[in-house]
Protein backbone atom coordinates (compact mmCIF):
# COMPACT_ATOMS: atom_id res chain seq x y z
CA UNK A 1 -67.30 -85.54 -29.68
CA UNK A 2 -67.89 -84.96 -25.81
CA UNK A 3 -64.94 -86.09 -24.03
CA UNK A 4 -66.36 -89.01 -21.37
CA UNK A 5 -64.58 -87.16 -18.58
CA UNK A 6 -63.17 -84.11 -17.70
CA UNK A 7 -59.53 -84.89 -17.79
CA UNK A 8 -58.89 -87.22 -20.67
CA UNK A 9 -61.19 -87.99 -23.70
CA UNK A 10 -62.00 -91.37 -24.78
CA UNK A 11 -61.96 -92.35 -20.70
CA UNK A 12 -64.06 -93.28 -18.04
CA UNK A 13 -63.56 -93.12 -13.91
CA UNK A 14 -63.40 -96.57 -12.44
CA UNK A 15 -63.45 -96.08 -8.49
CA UNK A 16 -63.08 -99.03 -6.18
CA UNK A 17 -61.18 -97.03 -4.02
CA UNK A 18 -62.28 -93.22 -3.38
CA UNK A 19 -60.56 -90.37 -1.29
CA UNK A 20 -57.34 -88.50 -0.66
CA UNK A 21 -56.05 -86.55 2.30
CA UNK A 22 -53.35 -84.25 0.04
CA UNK A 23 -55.81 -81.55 0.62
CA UNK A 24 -54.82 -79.57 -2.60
CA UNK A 25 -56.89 -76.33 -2.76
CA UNK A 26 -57.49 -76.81 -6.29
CA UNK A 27 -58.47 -80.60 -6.62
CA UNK A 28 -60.54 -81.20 -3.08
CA UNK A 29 -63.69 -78.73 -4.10
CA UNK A 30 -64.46 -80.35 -7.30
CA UNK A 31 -64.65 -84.07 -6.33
CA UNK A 32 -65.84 -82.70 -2.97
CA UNK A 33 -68.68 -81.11 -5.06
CA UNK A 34 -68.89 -84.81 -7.56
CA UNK A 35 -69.39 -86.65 -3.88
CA UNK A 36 -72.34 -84.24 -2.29
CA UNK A 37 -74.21 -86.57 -4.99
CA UNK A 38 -73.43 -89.51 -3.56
CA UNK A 39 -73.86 -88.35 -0.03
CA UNK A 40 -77.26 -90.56 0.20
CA UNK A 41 -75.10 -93.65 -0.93
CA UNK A 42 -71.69 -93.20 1.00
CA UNK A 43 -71.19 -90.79 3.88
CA UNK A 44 -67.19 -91.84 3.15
CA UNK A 45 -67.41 -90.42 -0.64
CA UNK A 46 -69.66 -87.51 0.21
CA UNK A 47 -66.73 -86.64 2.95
CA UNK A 48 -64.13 -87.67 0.27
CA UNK A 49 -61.98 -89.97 3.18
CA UNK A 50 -60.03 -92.54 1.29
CA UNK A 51 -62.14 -95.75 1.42
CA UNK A 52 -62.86 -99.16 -0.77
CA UNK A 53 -65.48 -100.27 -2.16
CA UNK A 54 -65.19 -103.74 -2.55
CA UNK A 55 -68.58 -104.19 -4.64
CA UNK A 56 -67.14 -102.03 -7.38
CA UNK A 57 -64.16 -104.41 -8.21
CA UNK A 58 -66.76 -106.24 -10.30
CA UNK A 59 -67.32 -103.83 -13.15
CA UNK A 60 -64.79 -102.31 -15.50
CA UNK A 61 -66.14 -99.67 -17.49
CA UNK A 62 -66.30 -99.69 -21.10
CA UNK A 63 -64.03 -97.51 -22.28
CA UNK A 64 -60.84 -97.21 -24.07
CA UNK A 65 -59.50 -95.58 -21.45
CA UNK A 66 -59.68 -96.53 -17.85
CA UNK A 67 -58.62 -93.99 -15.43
CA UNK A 68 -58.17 -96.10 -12.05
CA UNK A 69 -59.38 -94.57 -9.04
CA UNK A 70 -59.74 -91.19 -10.62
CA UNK A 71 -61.89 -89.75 -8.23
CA UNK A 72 -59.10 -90.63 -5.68
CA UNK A 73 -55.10 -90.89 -4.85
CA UNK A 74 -54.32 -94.58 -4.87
CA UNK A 75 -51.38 -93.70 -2.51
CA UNK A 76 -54.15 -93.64 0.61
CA UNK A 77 -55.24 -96.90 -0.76
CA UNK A 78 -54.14 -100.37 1.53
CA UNK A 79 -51.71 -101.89 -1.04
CA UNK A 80 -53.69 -105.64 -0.17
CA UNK A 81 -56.70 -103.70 -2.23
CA UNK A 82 -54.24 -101.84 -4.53
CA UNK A 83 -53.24 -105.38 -5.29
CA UNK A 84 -56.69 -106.37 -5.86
CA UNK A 85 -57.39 -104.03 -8.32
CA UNK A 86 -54.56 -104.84 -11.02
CA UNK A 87 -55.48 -108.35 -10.18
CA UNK A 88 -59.07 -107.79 -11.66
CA UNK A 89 -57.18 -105.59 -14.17
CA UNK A 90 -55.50 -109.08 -15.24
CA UNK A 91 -58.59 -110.75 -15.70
CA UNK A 92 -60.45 -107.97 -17.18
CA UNK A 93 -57.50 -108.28 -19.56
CA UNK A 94 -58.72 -111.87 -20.61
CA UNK A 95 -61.46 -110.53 -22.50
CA UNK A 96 -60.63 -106.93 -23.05
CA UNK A 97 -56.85 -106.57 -23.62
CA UNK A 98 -56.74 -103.24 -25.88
CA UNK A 99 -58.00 -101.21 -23.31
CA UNK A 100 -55.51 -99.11 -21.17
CA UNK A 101 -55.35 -98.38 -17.38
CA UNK A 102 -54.03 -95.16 -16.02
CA UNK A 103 -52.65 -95.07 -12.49
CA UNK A 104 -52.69 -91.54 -10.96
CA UNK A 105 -51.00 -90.77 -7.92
CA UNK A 106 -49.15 -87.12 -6.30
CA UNK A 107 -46.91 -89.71 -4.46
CA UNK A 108 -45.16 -91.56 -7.33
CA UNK A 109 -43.05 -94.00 -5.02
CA UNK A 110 -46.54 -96.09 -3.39
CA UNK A 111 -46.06 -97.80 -7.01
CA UNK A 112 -42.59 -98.99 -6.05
CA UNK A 113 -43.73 -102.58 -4.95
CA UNK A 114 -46.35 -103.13 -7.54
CA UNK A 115 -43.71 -102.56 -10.80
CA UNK A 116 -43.68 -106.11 -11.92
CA UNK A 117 -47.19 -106.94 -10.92
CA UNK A 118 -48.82 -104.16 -13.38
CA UNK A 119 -50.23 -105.54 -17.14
CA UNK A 120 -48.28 -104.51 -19.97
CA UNK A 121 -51.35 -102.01 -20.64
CA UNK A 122 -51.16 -99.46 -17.65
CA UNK A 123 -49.46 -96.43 -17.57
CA UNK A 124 -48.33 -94.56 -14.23
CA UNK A 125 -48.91 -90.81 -14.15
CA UNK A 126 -48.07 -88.33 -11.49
CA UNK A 127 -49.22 -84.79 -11.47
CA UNK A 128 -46.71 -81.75 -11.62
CA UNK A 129 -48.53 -78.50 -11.21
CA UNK A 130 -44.75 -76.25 -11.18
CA UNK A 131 -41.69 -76.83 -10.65
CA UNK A 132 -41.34 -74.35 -7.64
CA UNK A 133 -41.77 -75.71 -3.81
CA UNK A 134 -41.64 -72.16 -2.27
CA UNK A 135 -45.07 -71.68 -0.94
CA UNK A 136 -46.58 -75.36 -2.21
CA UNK A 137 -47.62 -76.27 1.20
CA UNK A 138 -50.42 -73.41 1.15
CA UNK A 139 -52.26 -75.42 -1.24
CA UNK A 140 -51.45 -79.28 -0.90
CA UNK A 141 -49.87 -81.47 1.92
CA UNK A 142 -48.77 -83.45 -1.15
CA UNK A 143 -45.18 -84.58 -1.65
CA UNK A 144 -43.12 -81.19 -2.95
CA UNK A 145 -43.18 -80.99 -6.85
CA UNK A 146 -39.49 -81.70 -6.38
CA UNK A 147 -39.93 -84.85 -4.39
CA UNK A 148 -42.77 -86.34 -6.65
CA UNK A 149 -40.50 -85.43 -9.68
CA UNK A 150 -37.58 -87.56 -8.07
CA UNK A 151 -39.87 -89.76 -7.59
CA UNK A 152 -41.36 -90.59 -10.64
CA UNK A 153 -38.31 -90.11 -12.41
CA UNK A 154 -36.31 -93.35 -10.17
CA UNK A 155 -39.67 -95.39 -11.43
CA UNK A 156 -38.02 -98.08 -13.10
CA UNK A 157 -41.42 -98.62 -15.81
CA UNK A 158 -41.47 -98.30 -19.32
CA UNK A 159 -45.17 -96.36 -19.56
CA UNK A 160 -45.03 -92.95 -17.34
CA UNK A 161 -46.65 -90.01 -18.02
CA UNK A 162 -46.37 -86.38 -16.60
CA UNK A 163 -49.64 -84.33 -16.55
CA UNK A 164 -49.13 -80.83 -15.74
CA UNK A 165 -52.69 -79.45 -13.98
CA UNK A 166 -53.43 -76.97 -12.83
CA UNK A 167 -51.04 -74.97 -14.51
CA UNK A 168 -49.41 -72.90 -11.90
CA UNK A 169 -46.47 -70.52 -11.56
CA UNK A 170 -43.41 -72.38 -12.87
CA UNK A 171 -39.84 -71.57 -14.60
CA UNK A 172 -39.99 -72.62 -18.34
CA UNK A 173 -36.11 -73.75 -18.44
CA UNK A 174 -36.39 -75.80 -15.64
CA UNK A 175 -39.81 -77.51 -15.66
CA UNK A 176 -39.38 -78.44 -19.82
């Protein structure tokens, strides 16, 4: 079976909010190259600047998996429209409650004030491409591996997940 997207099978993209400004050499090209489709539709996606789009609050996809603003880092989003979203989460919920929600972000503490307002069914992820922060600023203005680490880890939220990608350079004693 054909996974319905690129990072996690058995999930779709749902993107009222688009756009990140971490700059990471490895992410930016590829949703760069996803937006030069849209470039008709949104100058703001084609450009990949961190933007909502109100009109897509509406429409959940159907999917087991829901991977909230995937084509994005929620950290860039206002937290009013952040708080928007897991409110249509909520009432999505209603009607569909078995599906899950993942919440991406390379700056794990912008979910601080939104702990107790999440449904039961998201999860919180945060990328960790090493464990090293020698030479991470040539390819992300990101918070250091280090720092996001910290920060996910202080996450007081039962559902958190670590994806490591890309794999880069790291020590195997340390990052396990």
């Amino acid at each position: 079976m054909k996974p319905e997207s690129n990072m996690y099978a058995a999930a779709k993209t749902w993107n009222p909010f688009k756009g990140c400004r971490f700059d990471c050499k490895y992410c930016g090209p590829s949703f760069k190259k996803q937006a030069k489709r849209q470039q008709r539709l949104c100058q703001q996606c084609y450009e990949y600047e961190p933007h909502c789009h109100e009109d897509r609050l509406a429409k959940i996809p159907s999917a087991e998996i829901i991977f909230v603003c995937g084509d994005a880092d929620i950290s860039f989003c206002p937290r009013s429209f952040t708080r928007r979203i897991i409110e249509r989460i909520r009432t999505h919920n209603i009607k569909c409650p078995h599906k899950t929600h993942y919440f991406q972000s390379k700056k794990p503490r912008y979910f601080e004030p939104f702990l107790s307002e999440f449904p039961d069914n998201v999860v919180l992820l945060t990328t960790l491409e090493t464990n090293r922060d020698k030479g991470y600023r040539k390819i992300s203005k990101a918070p250091l591996p280090s720092v996001r680490y910290q920060q996910f880890k202080v996450l007081d939220y039962p559902r958190k997940v670590v994806t490591i990608e890309p794999v880069m350079d790291f020590d195997l004693r340390e990052f396990g």
